[in-house]
Protein backbone atom coordinates (compact mmCIF):
# COMPACT_ATOMS: atom_id res chain seq x y z
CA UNK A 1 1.27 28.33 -5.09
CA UNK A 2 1.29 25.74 -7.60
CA UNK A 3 -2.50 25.12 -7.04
CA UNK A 4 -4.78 25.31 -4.18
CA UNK A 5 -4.19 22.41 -1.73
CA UNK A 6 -7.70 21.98 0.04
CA UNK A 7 -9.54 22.76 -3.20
CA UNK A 8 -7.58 19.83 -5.16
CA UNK A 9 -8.17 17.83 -2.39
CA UNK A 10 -12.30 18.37 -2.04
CA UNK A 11 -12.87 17.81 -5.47
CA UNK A 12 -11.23 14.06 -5.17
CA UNK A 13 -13.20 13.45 -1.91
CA UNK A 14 -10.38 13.33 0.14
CA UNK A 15 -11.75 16.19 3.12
CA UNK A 16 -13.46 14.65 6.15
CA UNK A 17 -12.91 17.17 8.94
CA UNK A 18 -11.15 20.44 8.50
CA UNK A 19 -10.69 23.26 11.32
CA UNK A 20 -11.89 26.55 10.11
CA UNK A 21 -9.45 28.93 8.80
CA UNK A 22 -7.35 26.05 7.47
CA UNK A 23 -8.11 26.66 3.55
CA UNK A 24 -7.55 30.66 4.25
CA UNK A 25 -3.92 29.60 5.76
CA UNK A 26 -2.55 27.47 3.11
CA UNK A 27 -4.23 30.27 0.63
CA UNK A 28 -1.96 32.80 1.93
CA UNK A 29 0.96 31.64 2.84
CA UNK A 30 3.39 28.94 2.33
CA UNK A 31 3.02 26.59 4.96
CA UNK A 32 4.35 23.55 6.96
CA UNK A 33 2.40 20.67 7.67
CA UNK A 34 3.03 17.36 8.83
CA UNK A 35 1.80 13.25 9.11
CA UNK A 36 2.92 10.89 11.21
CA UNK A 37 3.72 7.20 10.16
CA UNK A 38 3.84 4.62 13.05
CA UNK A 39 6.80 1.83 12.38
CA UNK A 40 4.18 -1.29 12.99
CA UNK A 41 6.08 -3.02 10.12
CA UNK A 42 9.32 -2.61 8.34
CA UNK A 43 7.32 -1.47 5.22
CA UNK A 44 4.75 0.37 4.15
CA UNK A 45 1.35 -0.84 2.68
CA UNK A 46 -1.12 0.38 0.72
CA UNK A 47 -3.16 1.51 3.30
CA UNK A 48 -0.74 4.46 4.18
CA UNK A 49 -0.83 5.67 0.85
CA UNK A 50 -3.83 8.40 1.47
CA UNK A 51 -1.20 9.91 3.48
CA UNK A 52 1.96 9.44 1.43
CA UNK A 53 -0.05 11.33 -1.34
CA UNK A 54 -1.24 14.00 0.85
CA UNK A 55 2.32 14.85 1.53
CA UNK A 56 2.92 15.05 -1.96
CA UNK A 57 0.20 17.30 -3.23
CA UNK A 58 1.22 19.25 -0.24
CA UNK A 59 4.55 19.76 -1.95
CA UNK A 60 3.41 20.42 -5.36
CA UNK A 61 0.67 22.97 -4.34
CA UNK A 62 3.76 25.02 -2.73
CA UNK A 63 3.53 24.05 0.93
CA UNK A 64 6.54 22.27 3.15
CA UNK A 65 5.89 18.69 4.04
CA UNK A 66 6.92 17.06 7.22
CA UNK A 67 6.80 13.19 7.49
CA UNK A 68 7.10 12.05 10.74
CA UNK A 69 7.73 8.56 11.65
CA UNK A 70 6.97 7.25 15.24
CA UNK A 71 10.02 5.93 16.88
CA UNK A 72 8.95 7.03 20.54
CA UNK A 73 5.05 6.86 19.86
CA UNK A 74 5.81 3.46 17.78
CA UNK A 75 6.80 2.20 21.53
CA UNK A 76 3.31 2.82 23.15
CA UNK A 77 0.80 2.03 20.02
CA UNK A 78 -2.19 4.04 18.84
CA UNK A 79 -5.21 3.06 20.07
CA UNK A 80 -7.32 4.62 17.43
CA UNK A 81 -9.28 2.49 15.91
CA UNK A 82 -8.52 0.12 17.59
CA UNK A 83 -10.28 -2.10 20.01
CA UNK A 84 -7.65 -4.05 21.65
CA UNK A 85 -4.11 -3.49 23.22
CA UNK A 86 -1.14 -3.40 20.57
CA UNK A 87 2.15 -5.87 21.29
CA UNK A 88 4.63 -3.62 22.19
CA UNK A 89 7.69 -4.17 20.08
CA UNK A 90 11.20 -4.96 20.77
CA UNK A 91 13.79 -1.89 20.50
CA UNK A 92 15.94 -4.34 17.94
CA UNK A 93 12.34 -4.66 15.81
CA UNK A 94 11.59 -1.33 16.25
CA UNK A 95 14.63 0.33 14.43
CA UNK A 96 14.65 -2.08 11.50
CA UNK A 97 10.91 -1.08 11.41
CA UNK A 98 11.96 2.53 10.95
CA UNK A 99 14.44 2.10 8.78
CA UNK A 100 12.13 0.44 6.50
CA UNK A 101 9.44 3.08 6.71
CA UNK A 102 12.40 5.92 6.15
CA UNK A 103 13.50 3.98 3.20
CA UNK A 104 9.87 3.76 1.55
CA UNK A 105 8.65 7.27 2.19
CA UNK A 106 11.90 8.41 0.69
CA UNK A 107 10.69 7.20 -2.54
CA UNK A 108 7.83 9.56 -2.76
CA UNK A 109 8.66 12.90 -1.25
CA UNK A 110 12.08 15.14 -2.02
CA UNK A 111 13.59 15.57 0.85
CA UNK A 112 16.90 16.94 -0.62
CA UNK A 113 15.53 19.20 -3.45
CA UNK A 114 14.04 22.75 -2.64
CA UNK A 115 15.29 25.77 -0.66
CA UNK A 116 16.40 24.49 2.89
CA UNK A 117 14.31 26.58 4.50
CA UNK A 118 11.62 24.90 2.36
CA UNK A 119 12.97 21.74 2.19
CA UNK A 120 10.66 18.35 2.76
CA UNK A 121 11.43 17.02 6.26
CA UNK A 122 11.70 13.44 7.76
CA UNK A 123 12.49 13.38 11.15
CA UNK A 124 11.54 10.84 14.23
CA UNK A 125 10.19 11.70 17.39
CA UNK A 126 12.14 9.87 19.18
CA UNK A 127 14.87 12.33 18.47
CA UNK A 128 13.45 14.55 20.60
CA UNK A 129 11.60 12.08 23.15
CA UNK A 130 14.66 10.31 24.39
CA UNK A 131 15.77 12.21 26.60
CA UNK A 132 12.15 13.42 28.59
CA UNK A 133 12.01 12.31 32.32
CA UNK A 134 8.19 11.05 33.36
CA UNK A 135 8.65 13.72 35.55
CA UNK A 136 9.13 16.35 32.85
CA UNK A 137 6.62 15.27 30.54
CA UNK A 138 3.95 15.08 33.29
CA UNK A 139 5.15 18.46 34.59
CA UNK A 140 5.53 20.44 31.46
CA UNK A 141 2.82 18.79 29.38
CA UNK A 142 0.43 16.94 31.27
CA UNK A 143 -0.63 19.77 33.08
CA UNK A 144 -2.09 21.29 29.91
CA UNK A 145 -4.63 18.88 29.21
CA UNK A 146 -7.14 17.86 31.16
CA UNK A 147 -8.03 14.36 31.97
CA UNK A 148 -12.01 15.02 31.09
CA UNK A 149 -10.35 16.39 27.57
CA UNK A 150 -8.53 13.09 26.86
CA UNK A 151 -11.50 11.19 28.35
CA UNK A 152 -13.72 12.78 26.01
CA UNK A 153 -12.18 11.57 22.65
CA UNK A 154 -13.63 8.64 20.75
CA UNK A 155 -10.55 6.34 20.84
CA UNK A 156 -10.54 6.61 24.83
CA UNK A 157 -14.08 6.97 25.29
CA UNK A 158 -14.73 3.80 23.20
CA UNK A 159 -12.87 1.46 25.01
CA UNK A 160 -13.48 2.56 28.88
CA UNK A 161 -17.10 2.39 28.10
CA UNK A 162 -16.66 -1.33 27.50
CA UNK A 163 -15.60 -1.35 23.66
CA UNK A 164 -12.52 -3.86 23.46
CA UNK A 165 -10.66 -4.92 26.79
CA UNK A 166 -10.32 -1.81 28.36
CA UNK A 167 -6.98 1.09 27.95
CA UNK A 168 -3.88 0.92 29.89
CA UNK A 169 -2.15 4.03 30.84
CA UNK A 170 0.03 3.63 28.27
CA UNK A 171 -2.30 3.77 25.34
CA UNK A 172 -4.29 6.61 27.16
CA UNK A 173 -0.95 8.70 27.14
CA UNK A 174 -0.52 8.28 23.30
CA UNK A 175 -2.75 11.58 22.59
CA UNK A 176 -0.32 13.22 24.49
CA UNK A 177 2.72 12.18 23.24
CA UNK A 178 1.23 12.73 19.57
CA UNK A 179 0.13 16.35 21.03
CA UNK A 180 3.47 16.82 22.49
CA UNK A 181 5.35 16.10 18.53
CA UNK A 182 2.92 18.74 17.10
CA UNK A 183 3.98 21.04 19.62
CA UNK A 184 7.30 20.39 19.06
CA UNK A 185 7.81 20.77 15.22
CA UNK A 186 5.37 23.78 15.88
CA UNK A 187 8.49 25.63 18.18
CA UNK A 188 10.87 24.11 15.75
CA UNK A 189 10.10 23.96 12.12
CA UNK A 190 6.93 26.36 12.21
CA UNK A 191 4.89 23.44 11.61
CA UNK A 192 0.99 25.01 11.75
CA UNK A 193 -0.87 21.93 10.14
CA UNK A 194 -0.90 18.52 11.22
CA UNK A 195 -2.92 15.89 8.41
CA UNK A 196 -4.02 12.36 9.03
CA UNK A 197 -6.98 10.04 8.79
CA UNK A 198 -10.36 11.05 10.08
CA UNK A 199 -9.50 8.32 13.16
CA UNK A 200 -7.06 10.78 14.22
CA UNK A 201 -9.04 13.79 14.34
CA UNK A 202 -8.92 13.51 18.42
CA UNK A 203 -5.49 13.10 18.98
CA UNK A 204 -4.31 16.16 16.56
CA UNK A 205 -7.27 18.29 17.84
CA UNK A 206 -5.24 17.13 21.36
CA UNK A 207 -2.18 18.84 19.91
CA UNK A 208 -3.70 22.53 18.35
CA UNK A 209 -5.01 22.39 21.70
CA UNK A 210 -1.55 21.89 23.32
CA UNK A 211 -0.22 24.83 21.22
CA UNK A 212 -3.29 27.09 21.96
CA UNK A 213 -2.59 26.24 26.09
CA UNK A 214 0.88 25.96 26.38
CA UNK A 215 2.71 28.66 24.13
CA UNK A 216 -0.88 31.04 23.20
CA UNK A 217 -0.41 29.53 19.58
CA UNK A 218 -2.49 28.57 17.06
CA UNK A 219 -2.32 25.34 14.65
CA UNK A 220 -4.88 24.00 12.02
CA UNK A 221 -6.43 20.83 11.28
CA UNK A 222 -7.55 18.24 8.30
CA UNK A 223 -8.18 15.11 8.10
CA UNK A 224 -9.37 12.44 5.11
CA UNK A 225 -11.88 9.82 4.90
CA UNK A 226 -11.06 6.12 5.94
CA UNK A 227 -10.78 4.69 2.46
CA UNK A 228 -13.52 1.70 2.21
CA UNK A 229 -14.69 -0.35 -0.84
CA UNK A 230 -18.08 -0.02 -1.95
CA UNK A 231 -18.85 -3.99 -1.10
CA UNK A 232 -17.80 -2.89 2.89
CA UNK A 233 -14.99 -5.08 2.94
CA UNK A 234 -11.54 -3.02 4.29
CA UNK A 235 -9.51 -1.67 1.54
CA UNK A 236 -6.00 -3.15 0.79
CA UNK A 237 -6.55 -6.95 2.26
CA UNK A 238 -6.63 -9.76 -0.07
CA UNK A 239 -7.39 -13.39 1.05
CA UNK A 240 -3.24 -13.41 0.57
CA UNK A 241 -2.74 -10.53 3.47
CA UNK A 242 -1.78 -6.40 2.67
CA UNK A 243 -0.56 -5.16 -0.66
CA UNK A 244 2.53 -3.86 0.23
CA UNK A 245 4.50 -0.94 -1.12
CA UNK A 246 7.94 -3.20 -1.14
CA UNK A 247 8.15 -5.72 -4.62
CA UNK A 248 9.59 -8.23 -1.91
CA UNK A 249 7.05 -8.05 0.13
CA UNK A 250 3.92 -7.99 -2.84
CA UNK A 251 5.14 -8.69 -5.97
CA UNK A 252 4.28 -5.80 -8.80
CA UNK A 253 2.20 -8.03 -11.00
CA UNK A 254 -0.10 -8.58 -7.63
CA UNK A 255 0.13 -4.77 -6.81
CA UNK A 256 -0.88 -4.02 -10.54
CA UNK A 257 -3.62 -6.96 -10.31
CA UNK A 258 -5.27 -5.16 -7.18
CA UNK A 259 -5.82 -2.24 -8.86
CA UNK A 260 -7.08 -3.81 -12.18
CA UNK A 261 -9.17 -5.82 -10.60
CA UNK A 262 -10.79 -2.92 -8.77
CA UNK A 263 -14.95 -2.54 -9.42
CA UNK A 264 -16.32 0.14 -11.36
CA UNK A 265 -17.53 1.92 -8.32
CA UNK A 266 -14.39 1.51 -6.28
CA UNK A 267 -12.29 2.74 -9.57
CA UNK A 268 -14.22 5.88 -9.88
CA UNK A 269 -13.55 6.72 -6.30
CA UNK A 270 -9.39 5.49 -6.41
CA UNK A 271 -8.85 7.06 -9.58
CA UNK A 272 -9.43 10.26 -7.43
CA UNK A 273 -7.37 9.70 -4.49
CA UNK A 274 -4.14 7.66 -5.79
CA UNK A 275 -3.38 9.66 -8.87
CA UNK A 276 -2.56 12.86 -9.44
CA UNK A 277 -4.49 12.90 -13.48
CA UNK A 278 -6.36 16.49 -13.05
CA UNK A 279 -10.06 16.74 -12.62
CA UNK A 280 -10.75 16.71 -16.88
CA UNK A 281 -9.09 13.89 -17.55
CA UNK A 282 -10.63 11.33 -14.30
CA UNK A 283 -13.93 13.21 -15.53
CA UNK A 284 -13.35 12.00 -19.27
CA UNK A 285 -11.99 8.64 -18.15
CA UNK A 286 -14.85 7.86 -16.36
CA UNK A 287 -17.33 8.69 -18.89
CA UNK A 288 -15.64 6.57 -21.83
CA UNK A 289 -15.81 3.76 -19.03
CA UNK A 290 -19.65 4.16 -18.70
CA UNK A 291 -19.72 3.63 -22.59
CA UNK A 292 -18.07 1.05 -22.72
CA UNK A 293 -17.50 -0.69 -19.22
CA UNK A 294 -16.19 -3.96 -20.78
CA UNK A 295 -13.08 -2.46 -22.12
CA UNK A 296 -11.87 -1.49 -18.40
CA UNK A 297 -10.17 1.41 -19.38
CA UNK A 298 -10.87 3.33 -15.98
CA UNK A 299 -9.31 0.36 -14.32
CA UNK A 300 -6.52 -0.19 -16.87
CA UNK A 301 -5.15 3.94 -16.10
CA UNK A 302 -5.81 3.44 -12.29
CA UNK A 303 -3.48 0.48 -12.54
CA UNK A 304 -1.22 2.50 -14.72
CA UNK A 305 -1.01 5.26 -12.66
CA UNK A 306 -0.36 3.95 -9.06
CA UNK A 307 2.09 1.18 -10.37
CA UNK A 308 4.33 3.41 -12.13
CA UNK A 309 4.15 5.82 -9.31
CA UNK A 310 5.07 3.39 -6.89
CA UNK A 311 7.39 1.28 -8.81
CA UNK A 312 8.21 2.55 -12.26
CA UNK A 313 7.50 2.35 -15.55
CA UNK A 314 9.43 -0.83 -16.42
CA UNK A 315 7.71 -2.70 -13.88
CA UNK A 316 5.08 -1.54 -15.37
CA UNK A 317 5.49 -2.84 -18.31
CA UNK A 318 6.83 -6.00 -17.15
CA UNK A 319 3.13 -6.96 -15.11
CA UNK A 320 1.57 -5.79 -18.06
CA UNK A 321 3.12 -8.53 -19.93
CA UNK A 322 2.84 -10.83 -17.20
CA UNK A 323 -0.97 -10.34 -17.28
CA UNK A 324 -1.27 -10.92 -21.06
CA UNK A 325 0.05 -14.43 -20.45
CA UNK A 326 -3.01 -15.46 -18.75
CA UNK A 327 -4.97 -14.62 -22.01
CA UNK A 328 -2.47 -15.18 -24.76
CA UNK A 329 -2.74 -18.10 -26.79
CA UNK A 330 0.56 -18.79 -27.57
CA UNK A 331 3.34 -17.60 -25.51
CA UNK A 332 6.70 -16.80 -27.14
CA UNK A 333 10.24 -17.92 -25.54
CA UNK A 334 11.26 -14.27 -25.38
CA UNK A 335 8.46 -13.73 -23.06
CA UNK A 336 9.05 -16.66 -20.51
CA UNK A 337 13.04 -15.36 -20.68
CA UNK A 338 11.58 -12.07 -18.83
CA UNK A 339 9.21 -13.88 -16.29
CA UNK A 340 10.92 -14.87 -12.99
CA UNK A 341 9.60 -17.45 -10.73
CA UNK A 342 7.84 -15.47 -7.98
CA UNK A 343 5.86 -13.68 -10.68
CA UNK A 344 4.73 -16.77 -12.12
CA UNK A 345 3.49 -18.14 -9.35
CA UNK A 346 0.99 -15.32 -8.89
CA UNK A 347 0.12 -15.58 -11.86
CA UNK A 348 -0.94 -19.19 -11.59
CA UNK A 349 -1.88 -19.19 -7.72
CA UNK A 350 -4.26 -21.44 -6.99
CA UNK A 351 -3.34 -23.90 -10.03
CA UNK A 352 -2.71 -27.80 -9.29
CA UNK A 353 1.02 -28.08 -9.45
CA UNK A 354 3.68 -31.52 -8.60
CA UNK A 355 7.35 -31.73 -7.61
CA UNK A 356 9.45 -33.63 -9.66
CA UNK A 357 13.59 -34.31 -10.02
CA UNK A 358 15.03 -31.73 -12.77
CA UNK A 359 16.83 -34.48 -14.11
CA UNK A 360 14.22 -36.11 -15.47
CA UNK A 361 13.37 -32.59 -17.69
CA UNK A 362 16.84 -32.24 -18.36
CA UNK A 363 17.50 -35.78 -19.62
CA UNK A 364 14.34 -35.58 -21.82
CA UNK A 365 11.04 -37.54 -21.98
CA UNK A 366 8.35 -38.14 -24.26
CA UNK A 367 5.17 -36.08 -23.74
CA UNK A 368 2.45 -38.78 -22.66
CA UNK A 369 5.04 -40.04 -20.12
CA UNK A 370 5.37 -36.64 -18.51
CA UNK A 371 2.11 -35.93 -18.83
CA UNK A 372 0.73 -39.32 -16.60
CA UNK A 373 3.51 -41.13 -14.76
CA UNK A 374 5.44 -38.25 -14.19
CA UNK A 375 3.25 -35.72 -13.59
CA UNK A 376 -0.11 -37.04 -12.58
CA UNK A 377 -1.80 -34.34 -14.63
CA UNK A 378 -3.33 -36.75 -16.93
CA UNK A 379 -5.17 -39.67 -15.39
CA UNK A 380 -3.73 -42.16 -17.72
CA UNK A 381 -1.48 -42.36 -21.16
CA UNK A 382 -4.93 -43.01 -22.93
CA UNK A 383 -6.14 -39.45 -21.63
CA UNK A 384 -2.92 -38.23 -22.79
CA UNK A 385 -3.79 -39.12 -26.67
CA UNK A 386 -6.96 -38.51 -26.65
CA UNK A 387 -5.69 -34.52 -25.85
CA UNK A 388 -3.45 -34.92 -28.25
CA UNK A 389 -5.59 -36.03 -30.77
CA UNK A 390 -8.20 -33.11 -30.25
CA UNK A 391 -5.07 -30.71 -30.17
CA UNK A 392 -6.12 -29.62 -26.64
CA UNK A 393 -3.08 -30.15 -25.31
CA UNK A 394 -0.55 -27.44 -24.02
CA UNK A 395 2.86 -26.68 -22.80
CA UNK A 396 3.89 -23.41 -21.75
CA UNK A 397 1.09 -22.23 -23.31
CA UNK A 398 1.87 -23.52 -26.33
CA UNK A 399 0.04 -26.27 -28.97
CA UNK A 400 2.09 -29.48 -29.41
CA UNK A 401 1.73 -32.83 -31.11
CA UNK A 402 2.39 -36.56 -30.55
CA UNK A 403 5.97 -36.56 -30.80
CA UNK A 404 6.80 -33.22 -28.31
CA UNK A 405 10.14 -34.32 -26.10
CA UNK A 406 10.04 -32.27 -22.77
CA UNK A 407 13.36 -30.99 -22.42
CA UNK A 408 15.71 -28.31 -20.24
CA UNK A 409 14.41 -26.13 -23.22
CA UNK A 410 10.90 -26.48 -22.02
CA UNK A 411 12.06 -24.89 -18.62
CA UNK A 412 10.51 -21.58 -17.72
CA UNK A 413 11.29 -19.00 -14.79
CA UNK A 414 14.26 -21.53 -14.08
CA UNK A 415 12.23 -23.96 -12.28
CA UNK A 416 8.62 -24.81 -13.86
CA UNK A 417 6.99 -26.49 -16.61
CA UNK A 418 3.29 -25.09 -17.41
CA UNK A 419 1.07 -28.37 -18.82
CA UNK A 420 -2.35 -26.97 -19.84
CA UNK A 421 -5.49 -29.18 -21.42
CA UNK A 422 -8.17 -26.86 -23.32
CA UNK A 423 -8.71 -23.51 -21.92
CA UNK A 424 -8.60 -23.56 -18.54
CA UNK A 425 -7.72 -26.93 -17.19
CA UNK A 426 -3.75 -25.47 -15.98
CA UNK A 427 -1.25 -27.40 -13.85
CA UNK A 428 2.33 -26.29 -12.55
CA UNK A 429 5.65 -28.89 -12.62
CA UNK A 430 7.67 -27.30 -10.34
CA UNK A 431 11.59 -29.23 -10.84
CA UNK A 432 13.72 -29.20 -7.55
């Protein structure tokens, strides 16, 4: 084993509920354990990343990862967690959903690499769901699990005691359909572990408990703690909506900003679960932080880490340099050449910005024109001097004078002019 999987796991914080014998299993032998991602989106956000990395440190401490993604469960909705019924979603949505998940968990786990008997895994369960009758399921499943057992769990009990609007049969078959998928790659693949958030704990308890029942078997649990911020607000919303795992669905300088904008408290805690930097190095960072808390550096390598990871080193690099912009006092034209528009609008969300013809930049025009008529950024041409004059004045981040002609040259990310008075005071021409 290339380290011990529950061990690295419990000193990061990332153990809520664990069924005993589990550590002594993946001690001994290499083993095969799986999570299941449900196709609610075409993408992935940063709220299933817990479980992306737990797949991954279950590959490099030795073990065989499954990642299942829910293309018959997907159909019927978990109601973990949740205290309302889910939309069911269109067939046509469905598979584009699944493609999209397939296509993002692909970027973190090998599933060509290894010995094929070892070999990462990433199946759907509606593969093997298809094709079951009501009559079937009901028959060769249903019988194994009581109705006071599924009653009994927290996601079911919840709701029928009043918590929400009630469960329809469909969501209060979902614990047997997950069950029925750990049974499954149990026959098939050898698949003794099933890993997932601490909501789950119920419906993959459902499933060892299928095995044990149905084919005398035994299977092993563990889940992880519902990642929260220390201020109680839910982890990975922004007033803007989810931080995705896509760069067309969240940009990388706004993944990178989420990160870097992290508070001490919540840093110490991330640094721990999204990286994979050993257990010297997050102590070490975390002390130089406490000296020195201004600086950021804890937040600075948590955004380091998890960007690259999830989208490379030369994006990186790239929302590095974006960032600097905000706090550089003069910005070079090299610089602009690599910003493109979408980034620069994050950057400057939120600033007062205008529409104007791109004609009028590309025919030229005198500076206190722009900045009044044109623009309305200025309330009048005698405001405009009166910058000028102080040498408060701005474009593109840069300090100009009196006889500054705004020109196509003055164009950045192929569509915007940045006008800026003193330090702050920012406002965004956008040419159509």
């Amino acid at each position: 084993m290339a380290y011990n999987f529950v061990e690295e796991l419990r000193w990061r914080g990332m153990i809520h509920d664990i069924m005993p014998e589990t550590e002594e299993l993946l001690k001994n032998e290499v083993v095969t354990g799986y999570i299941g991602f449900d196709p609610t989106a075409d993408s992935l956000h940063i709220g299933s990343m817990v479980q992306i990395i737990l797949l991954m440190h279950l590959q490099k401490s030795g073990h065989r990862p499954i990642a299942l993604v829910g293309g018959a469960t997907g159909m019927i909705g978990d109601p973990s967690g949740k205290s309302a019924e889910r939309n069911l979603l269109t067939q046509d949505i469905l598979d584009k959903n699944i493609q999209g998940v397939k296509k993002v968990l692909s970027r973190f786990i090998d599933f060509e690499g290894g010995e094929k008997e070892n070999r990462a895994l990433l199946v759907n369960n509606y593969d093997w769901m298809k094709d079951f009758s009501l009559i079937d399921f009901a028959r060769d499943i249903g019988k194994h699990i009581t109705v006071n057992y599924m009653m009994a769990k927290d996601s079911v009990k919840k709701r029928v005691a009043g918590e929400g609007e009630g469960m329809s049969f469909t969501e209060f078959t979902y614990q047997l359909f997950q069950g029925y998928d750990f049974l499954h790659l149990y026959e098939k693949e050898n698949c003794k572990l099933q890993i997932g958030g601490s909501d789950q704990w119920g419906n993959i308890t459902t499933g060892t408990e299928l095995i044990r029942r149905k084919v005398q078997g035994k299977a092993y649990a563990l889940t992880t703690p519902l990642i929260t911020k220390a201020d109680g607000t839910k982890f990975g919303k922004t007033e803007q909506g989810n931080i995705w795992l896509d760069a067309d669905k969240t940009s990388v300088y706004r993944f990178y900003q989420f990160w870097f904008n992290a508070t001490d408290e919540d840093a110490k805690n991330f640094i721990k679960v999204f990286t994979f930097l050993d257990k010297e190095t997050v102590e070490e960072l975390i002390k130089t932080h406490q000296e020195a808390p201004g600086r950021r550096q804890l937040q600075k390598k948590l955004a380091e880490e998890v960007t690259v990871m999830v989208h490379g080193r030369e994006a990186f690099d790239n929302a590095v340099e974006a960032s600097s912009i905000l706090f550089s006092k003069k910005v070079s034209p090299e610089q602009w050449s690599k910003m493109d528009a979408e980034t620069l609008l994050d950057i400057f969300e939120g600033v007062p910005q205008t529409e104007i013809d791109r004609s009028i930049v590309e025919e030229g025009q005198d500076i206190v024109t722009f900045c009044n008529e044109t623009t309305g950024f200025l309330k009048s041409n005698a405001e405009v001097r009166r910058a000028l004059k102080e040498n408060s004045l701005s474009v593109n981040k840069n300090k100009i004078d009196a006889d500054k002609m705004i020109t196509a040259d003055d164009i950045i990310a192929g569509s915007f002019v940045l006008l800026q008075r003193g330090k702050r005071s920012y406002f965004l021409v956008v040419l159509k």
